[in-house]
C-alpha atoms as a PDB file:
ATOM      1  CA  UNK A   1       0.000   0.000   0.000  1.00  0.00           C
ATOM      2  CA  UNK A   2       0.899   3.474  -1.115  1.00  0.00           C
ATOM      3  CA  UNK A   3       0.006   4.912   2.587  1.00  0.00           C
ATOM      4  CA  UNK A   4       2.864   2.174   3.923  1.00  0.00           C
ATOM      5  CA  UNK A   5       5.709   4.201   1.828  1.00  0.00           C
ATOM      6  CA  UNK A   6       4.351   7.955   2.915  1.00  0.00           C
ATOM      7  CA  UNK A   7       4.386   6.333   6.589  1.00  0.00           C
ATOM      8  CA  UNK A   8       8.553   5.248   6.100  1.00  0.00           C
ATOM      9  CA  UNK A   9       9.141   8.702   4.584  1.00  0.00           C
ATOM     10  CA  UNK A  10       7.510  10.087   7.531  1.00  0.00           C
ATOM     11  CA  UNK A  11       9.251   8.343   9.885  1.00  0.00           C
ATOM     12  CA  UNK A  12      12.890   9.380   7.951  1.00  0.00           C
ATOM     13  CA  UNK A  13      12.042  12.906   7.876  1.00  0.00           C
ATOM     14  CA  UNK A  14      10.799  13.162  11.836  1.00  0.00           C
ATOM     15  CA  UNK A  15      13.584  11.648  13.036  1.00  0.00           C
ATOM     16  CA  UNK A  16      16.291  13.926  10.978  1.00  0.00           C
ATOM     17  CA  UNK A  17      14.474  16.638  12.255  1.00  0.00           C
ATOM     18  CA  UNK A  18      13.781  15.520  15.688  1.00  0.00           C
ATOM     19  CA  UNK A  19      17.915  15.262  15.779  1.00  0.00           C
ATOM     20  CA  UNK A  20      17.827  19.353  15.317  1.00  0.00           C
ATOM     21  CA  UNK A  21      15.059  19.401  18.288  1.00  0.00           C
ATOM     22  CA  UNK A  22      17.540  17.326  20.381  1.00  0.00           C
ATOM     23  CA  UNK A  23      20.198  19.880  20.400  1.00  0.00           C
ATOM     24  CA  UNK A  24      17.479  22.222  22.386  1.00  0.00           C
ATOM     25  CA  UNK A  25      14.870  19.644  23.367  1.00  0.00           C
ATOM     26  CA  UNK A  26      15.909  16.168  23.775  1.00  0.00           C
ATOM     27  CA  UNK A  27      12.756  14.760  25.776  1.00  0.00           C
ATOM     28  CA  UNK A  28      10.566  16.682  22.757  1.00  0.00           C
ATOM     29  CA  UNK A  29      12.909  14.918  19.811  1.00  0.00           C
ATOM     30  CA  UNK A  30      12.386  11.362  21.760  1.00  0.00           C
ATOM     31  CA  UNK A  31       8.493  12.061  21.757  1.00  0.00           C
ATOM     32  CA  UNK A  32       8.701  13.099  18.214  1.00  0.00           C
ATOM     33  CA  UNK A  33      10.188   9.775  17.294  1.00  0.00           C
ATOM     34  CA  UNK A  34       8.302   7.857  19.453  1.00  0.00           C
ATOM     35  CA  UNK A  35       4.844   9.334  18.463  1.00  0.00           C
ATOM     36  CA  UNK A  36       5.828   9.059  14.321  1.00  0.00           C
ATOM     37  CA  UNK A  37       6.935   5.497  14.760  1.00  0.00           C
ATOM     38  CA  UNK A  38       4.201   4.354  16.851  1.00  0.00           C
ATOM     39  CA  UNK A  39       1.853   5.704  13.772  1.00  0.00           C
ATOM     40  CA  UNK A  40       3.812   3.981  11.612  1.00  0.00           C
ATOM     41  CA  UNK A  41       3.358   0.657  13.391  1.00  0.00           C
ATOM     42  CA  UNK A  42       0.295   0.959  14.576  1.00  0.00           C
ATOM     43  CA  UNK A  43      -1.076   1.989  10.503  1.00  0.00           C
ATOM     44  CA  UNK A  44       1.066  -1.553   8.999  1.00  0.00           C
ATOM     45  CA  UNK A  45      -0.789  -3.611  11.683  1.00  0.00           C
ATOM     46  CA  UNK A  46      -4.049  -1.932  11.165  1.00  0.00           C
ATOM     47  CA  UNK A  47      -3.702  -2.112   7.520  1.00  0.00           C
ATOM     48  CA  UNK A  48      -3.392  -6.004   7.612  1.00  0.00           C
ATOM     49  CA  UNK A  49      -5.878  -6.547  10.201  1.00  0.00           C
ATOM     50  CA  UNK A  50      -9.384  -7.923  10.498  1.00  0.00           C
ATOM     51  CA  UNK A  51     -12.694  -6.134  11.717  1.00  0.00           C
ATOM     52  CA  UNK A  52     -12.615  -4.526  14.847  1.00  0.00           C
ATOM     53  CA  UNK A  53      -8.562  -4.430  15.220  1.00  0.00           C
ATOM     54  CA  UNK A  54      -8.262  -2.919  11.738  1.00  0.00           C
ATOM     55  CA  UNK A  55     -10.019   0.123  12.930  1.00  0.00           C
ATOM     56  CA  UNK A  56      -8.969   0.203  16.285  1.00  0.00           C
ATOM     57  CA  UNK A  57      -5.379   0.134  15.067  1.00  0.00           C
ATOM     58  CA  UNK A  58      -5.605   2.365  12.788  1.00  0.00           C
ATOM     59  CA  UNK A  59      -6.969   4.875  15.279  1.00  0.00           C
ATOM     60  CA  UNK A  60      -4.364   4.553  17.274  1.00  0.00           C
ATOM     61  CA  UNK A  61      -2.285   5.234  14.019  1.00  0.00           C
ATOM     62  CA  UNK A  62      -3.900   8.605  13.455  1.00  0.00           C
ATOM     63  CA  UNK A  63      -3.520   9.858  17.311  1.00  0.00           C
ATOM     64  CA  UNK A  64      -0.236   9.226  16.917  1.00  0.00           C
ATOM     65  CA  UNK A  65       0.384  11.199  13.456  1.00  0.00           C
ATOM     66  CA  UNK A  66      -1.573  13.844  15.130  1.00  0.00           C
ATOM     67  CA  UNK A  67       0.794  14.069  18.390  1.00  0.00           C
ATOM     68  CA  UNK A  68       3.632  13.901  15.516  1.00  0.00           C
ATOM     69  CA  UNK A  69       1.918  17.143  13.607  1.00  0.00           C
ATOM     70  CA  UNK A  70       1.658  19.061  17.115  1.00  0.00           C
ATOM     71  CA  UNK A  71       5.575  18.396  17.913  1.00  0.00           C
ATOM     72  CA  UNK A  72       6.447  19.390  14.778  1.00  0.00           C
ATOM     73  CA  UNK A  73       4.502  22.443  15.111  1.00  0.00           C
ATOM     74  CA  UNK A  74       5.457  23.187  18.831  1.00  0.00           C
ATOM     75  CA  UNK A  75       9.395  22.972  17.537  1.00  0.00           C
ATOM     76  CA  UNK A  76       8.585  25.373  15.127  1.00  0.00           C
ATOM     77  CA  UNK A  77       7.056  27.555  17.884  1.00  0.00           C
ATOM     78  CA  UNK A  78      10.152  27.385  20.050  1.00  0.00           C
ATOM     79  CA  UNK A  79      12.403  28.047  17.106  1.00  0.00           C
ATOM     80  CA  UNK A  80      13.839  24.354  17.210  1.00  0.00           C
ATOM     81  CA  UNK A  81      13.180  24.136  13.503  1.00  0.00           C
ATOM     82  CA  UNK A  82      12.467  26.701  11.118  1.00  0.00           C
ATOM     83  CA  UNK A  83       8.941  27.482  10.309  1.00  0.00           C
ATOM     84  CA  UNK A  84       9.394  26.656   6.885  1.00  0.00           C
ATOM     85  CA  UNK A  85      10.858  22.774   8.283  1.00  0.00           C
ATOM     86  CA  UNK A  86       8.145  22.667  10.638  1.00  0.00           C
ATOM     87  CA  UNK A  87       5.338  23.466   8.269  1.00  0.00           C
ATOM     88  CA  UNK A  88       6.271  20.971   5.254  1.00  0.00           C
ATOM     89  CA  UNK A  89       7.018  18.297   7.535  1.00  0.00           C
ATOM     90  CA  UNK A  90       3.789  18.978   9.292  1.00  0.00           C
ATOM     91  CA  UNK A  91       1.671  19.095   5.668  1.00  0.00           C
ATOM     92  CA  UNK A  92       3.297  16.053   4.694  1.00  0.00           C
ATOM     93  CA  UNK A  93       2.247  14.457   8.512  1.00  0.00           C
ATOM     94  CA  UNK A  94      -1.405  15.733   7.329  1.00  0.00           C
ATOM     95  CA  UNK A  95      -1.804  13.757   4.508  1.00  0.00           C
ATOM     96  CA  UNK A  96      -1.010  10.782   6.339  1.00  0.00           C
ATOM     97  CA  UNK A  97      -3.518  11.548   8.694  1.00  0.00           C
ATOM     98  CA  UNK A  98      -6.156  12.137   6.129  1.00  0.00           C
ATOM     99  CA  UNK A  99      -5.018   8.784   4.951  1.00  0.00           C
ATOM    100  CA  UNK A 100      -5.581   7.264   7.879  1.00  0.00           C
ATOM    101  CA  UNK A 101      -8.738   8.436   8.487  1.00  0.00           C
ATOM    102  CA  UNK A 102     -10.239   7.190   5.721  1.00  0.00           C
ATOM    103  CA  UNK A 103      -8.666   3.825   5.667  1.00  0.00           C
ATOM    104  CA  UNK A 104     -10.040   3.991   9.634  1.00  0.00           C
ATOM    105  CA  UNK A 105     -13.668   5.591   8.931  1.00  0.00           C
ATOM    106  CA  UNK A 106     -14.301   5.083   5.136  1.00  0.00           C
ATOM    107  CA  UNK A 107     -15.291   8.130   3.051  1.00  0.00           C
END
């Protein structure tokens, strides 16, 4: 799946970026990397699951993503990243979550 590859390339550009957050913020970079990979995970299980786990991890998948777009945009707040590096990263994080979303809740 298509979403599968947007969630890897999410994952590679959070962490890269969470390593410029570390050098002001570490516990914020840790979350940042924790949150993105946990959507990640939580999105390849959901995607290959059955019934009531699908959705349910899938969920989880998007609460995650959205925890990933509000660190992204806090460290552009605090002037950990640049706004322009917080907001692409965070429009790229929103597509995932729209994504999600529909792969959770249909159309």
């Amino acid at each position: 799946m298509r979403i599968l590859d947007q969630l890897v390339e999410m994952v590679r550009v959070v962490h890269a970026l969470a390593g410029k957050v570390a050098q002001h913020d570490r516990d914020m970079a840790q979350q940042m990397k924790r949150a993105c990979t946990s959507a990640a995970l939580n999105a390849s299980e959901g995607v290959h699951a059955k019934a009531g786990k699908r959705r349910s991890r899938l969920e989880d998948a998007v609460n995650s993503a959205r925890e990933t777009l509000m660190a992204l945009r806090l460290a552009g707040a605090c002037g950990y990243l640049s706004k322009t590096e917080a907001a692409v990263a965070g429009q790229a994080v929103d597509e995932v979550i729209a994504v999600l979303w529909t792969l959770a809740y249909g159309r």
